[in-house]
Protein backbone atom coordinates (compact mmCIF):
# COMPACT_ATOMS: atom_id res chain seq x y z
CA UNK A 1 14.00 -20.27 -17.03
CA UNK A 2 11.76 -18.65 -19.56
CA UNK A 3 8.67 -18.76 -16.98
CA UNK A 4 10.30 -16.21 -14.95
CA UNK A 5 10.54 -14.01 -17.29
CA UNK A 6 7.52 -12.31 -17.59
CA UNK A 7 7.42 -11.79 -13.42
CA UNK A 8 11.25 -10.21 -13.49
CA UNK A 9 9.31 -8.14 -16.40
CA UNK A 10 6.05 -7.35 -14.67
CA UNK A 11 8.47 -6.16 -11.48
CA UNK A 12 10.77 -3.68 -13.76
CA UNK A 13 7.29 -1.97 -15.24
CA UNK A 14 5.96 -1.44 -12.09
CA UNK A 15 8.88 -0.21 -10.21
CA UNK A 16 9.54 2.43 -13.30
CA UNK A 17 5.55 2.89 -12.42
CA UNK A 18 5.79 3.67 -8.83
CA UNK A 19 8.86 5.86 -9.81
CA UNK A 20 7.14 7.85 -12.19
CA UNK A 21 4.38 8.41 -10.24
CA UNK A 22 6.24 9.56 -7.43
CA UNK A 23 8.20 12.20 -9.82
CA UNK A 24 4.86 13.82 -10.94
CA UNK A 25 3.37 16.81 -10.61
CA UNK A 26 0.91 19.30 -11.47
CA UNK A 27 -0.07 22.92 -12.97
CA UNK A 28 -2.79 25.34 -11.97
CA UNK A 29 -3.52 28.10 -14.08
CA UNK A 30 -5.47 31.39 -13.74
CA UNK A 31 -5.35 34.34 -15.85
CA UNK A 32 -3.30 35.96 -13.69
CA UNK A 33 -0.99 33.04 -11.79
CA UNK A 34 0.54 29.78 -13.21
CA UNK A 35 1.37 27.52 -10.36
CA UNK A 36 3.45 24.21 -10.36
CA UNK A 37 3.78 21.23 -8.19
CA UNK A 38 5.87 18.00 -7.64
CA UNK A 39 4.39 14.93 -5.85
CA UNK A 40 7.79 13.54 -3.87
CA UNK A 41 7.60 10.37 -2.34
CA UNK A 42 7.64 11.80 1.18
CA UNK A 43 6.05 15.46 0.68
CA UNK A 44 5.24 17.58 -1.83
CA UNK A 45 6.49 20.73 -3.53
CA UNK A 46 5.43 24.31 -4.90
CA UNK A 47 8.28 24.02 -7.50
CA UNK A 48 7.89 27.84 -9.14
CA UNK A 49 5.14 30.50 -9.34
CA UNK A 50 4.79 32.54 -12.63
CA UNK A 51 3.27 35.73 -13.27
CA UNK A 52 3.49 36.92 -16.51
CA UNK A 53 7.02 36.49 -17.61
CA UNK A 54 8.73 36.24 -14.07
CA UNK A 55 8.69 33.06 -12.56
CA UNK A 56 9.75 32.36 -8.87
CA UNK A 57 11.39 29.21 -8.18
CA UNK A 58 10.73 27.53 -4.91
CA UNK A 59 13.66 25.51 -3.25
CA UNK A 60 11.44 24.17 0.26
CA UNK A 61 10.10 20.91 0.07
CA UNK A 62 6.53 21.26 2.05
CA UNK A 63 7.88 20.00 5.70
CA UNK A 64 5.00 18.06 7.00
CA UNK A 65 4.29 17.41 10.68
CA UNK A 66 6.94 14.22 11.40
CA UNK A 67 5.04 12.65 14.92
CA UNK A 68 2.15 12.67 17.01
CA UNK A 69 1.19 11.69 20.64
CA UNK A 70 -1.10 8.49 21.29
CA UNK A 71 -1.81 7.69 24.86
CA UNK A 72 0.56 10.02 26.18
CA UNK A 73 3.84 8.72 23.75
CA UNK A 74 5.09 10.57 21.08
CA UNK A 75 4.91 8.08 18.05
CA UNK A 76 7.12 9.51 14.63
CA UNK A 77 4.67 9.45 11.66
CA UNK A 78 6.17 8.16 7.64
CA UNK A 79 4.21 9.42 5.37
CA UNK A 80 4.24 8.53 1.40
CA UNK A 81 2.52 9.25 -1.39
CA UNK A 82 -0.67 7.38 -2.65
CA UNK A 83 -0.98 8.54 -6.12
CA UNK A 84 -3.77 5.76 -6.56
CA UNK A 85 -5.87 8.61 -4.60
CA UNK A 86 -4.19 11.90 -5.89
CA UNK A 87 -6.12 14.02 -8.46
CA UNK A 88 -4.99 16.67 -11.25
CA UNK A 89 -6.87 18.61 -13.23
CA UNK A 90 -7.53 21.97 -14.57
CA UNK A 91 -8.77 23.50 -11.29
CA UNK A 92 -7.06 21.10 -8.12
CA UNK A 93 -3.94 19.63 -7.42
CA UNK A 94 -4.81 17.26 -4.54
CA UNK A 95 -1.44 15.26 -3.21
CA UNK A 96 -2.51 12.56 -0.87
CA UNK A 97 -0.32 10.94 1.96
CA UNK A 98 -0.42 8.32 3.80
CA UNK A 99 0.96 6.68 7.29
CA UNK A 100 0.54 3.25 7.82
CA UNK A 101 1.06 3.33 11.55
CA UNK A 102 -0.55 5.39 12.82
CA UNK A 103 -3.25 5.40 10.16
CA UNK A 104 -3.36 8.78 8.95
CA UNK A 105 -4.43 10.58 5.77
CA UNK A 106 -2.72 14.05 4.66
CA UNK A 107 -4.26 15.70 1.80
CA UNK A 108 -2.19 18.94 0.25
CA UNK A 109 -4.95 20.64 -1.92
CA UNK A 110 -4.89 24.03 -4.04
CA UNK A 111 -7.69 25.34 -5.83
CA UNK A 112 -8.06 27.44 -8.71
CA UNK A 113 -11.70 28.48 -7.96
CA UNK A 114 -12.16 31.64 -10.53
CA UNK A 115 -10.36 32.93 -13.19
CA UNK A 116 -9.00 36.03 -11.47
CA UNK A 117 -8.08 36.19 -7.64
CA UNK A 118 -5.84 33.67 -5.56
CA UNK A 119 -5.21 30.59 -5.94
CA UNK A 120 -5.95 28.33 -2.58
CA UNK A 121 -4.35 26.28 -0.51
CA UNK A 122 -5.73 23.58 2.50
CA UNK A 123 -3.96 20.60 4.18
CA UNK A 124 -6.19 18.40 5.56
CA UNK A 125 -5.49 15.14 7.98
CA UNK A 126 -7.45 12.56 8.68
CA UNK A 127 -7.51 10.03 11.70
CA UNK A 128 -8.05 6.65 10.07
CA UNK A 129 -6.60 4.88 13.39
CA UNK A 130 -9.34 3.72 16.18
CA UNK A 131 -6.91 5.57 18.58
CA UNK A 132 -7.33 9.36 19.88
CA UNK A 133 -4.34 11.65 18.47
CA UNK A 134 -2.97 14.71 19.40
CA UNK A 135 -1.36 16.60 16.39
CA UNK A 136 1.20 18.92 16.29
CA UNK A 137 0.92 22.41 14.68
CA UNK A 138 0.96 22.02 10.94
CA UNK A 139 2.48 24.76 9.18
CA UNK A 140 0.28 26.12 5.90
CA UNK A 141 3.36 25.99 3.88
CA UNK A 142 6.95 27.45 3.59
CA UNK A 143 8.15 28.91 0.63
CA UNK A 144 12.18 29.57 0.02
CA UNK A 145 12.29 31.89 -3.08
CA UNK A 146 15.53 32.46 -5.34
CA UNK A 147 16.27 35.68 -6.24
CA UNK A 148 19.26 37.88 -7.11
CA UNK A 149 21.34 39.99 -5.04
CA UNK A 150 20.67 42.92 -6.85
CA UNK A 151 16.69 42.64 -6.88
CA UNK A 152 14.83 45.41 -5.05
CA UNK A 153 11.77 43.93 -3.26
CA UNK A 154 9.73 45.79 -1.05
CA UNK A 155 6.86 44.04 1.55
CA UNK A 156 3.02 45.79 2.12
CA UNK A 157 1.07 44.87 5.24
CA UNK A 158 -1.00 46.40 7.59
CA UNK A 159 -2.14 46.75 11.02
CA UNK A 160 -5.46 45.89 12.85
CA UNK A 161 -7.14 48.73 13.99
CA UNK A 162 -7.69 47.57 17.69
CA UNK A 163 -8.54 50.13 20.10
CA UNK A 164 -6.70 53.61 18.60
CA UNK A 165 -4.79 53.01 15.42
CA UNK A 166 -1.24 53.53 15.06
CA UNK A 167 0.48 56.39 13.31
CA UNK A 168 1.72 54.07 10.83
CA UNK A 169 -1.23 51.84 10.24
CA UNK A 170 -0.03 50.35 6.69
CA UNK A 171 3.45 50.08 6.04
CA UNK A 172 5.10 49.70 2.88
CA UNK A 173 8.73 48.54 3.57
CA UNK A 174 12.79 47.82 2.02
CA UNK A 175 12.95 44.14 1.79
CA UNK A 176 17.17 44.32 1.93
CA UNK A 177 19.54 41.26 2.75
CA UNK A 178 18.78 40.35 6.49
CA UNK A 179 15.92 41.48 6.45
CA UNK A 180 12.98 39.68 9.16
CA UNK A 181 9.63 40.08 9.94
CA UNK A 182 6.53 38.66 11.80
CA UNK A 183 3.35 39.29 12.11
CA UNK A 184 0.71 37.73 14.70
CA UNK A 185 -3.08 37.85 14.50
CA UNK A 186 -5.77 36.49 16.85
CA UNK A 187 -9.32 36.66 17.25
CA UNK A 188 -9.24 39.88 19.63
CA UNK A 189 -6.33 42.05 18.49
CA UNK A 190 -5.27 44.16 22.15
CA UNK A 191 -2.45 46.91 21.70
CA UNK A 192 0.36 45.54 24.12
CA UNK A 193 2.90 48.00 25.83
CA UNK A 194 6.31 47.30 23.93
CA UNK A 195 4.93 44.78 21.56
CA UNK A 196 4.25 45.14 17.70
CA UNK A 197 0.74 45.44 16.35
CA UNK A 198 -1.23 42.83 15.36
CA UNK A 199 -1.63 42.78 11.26
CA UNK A 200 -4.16 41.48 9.18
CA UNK A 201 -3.04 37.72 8.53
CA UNK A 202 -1.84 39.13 4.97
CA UNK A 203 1.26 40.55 3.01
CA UNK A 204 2.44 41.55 -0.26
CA UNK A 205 6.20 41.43 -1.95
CA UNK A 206 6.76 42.91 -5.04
CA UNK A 207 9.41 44.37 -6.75
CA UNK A 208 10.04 48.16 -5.96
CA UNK A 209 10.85 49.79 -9.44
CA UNK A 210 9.94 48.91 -13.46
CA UNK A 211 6.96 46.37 -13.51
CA UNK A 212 5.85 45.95 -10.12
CA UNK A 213 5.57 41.78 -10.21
CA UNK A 214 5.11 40.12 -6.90
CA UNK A 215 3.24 37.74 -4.98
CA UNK A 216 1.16 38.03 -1.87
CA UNK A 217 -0.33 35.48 0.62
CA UNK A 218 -3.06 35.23 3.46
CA UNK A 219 -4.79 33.49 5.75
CA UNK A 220 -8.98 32.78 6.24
CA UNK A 221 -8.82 32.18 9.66
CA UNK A 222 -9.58 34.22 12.50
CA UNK A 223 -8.09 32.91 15.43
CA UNK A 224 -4.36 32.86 15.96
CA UNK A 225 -2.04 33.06 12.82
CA UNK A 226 1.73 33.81 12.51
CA UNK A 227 3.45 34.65 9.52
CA UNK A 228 7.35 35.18 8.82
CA UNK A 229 9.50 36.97 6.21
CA UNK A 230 13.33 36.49 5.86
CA UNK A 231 15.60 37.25 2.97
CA UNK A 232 19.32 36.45 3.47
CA UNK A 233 22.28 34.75 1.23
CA UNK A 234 24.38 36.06 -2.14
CA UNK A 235 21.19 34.84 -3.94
CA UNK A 236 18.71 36.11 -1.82
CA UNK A 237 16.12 33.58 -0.28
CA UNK A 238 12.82 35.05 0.49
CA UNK A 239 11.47 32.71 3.10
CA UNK A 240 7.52 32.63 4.45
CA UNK A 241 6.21 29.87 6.58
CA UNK A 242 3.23 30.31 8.02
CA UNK A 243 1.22 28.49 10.65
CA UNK A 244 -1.24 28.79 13.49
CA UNK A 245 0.22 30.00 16.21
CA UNK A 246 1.37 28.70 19.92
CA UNK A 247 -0.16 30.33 22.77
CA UNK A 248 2.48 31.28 25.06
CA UNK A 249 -0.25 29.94 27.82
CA UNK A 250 -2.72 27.08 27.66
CA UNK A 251 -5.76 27.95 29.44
CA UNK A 252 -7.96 25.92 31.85
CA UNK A 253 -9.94 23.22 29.70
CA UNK A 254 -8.39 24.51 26.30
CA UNK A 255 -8.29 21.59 24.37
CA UNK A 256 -5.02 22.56 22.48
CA UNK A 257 -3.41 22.31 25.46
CA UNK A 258 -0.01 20.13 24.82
CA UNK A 259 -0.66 16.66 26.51
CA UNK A 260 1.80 14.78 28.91
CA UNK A 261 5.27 16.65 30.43
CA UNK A 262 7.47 17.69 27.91
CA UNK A 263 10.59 20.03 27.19
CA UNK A 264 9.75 22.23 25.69
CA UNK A 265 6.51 23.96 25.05
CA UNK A 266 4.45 23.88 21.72
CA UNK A 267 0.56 23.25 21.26
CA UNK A 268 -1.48 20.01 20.16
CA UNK A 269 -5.19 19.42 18.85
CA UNK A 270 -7.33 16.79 20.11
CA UNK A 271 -7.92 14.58 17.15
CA UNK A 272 -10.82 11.70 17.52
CA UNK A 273 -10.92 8.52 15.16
CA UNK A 274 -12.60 9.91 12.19
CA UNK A 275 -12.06 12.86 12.84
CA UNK A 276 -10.44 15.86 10.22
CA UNK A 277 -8.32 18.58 10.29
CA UNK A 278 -8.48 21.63 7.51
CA UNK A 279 -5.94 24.27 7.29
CA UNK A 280 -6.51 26.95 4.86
CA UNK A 281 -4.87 29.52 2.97
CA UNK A 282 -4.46 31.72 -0.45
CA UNK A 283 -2.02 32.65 -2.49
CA UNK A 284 -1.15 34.13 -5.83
């Protein structure tokens, strides 16, 4: 009976192990921004964002991409933490993930690269499998921000230029309950009969009297982007996802063409064995 023992006690430390590892988290600091994160078992987590003495608490878990297509099928992708290859320290917070079939790595990184300035953000994915994959679109991240009711917060963006410049140009708007927005970029910004302008891939919220606190966000890509702002509830929710955006067209040979017949239309990118992924954005 007593040889057991120390296996039944080897198995309780390393589940309270695994469960403490999958409960942890991280901090990034500048002098400006104090970020923190939560490793979940399943995705990860901006918990809050503090500037100063405001804090903004984040209620989205990150909502990573949840299938993929292999030889025409649409396989559904697990993915859990490996905190064996996670890292923390004083200037990244890489959260790694794994699926086990098919093999795939996803690595949710931010980096504290100076001591003023934002604070970035990449997901990269890996194909570990010996298959081809096609990926769906994988959003940068979504934030839900808690606020109150009563909170004034006000949104700055601004317009490309492209071609003759609107009256407007930069815009510095009410953020009030029901409030939505979007803003598209691509690589050639065209003025479109009817259709909004294309902004920089970049947008401010801050509060509009007293200490003017906020955040902003933005994208280093120059190809398609799409970003979203929402605020809605008794205790408002400021929402943002952003993401590369889907082509309402695939054109001839364009490898992000979506593979196979399906119902509805979204946009996939060719992914060879080996082969990586990097999505990048700031934030502060």
């Amino acid at each position: 009976m007593n040889s057991h023992r120390p296996w039944w006690i080897l198995v309780w430390w390393l589940s309270l192990s695994t469960l403490a590892l999958a409960q942890s988290g991280g901090n990034l600091q500048s002098a400006d921004t104090k970020l923190r994160f939560e490793a979940g078992l399943h995705s990860p987590r901006l918990t809050s964002l503090r500037n100063g003495t405001e804090a903004w608490a984040n209620r989205a878990d990150e909502t990573l991409i949840d299938s993929v297509i292999i030889g025409g099928n649409s396989l559904p992708i697990e993915w859990s933490l490996n905190s064996t290859e996670s890292h923390v320290d004083q200037k990244i917070v890489s959260f790694v993930y794994d699926s086990i079939s098919p093999r795939l790595r996803l690595v949710w990184e931010w980096e504290a690269r100076s001591e003023h300035g934002p604070i970035e953000h990449q997901i990269r994915i890996e194909n570990r499998s010996s298959s081809e994959v096609w990926l769906p679109l994988q959003n940068s991240f979504s934030f839900d921000w808690e606020t109150l009711a009563q909170d004034q917060l006000e949104q700055f963006y601004v317009e490309k230029g492209a071609d003759t410049p609107s009256k407007e140009g930069t815009h510095l708007v009410a953020i009030p309950d029901h409030y939505e927005w979007e803003g598209s970029s691509s690589t050639y910004a065209q003025p479109r009969p009817g259709k909004e302008r294309e902004v920089i891939p970049y947008f401010l919220v801050e509060h509009s009297f007293g200490v003017q606190t906020g955040w902003y966000v933005g994208i280093e890509f120059s190809g398609r982007t799409h970003l979203t702002l929402s605020r809605d509830g008794e205790f408002a929710t400021v929402r943002w996802p952003a993401a590369l955006s889907s082509a309402p067209k695939s054109n001839k040979g364009e490898e992000a063409a979506k593979p196979g017949n399906q119902s509805r239309r979204a946009r996939f990118w060719k992914f060879p064995p080996g082969d990586s992924l990097s999505r990048i954005a700031g934030d502060r």
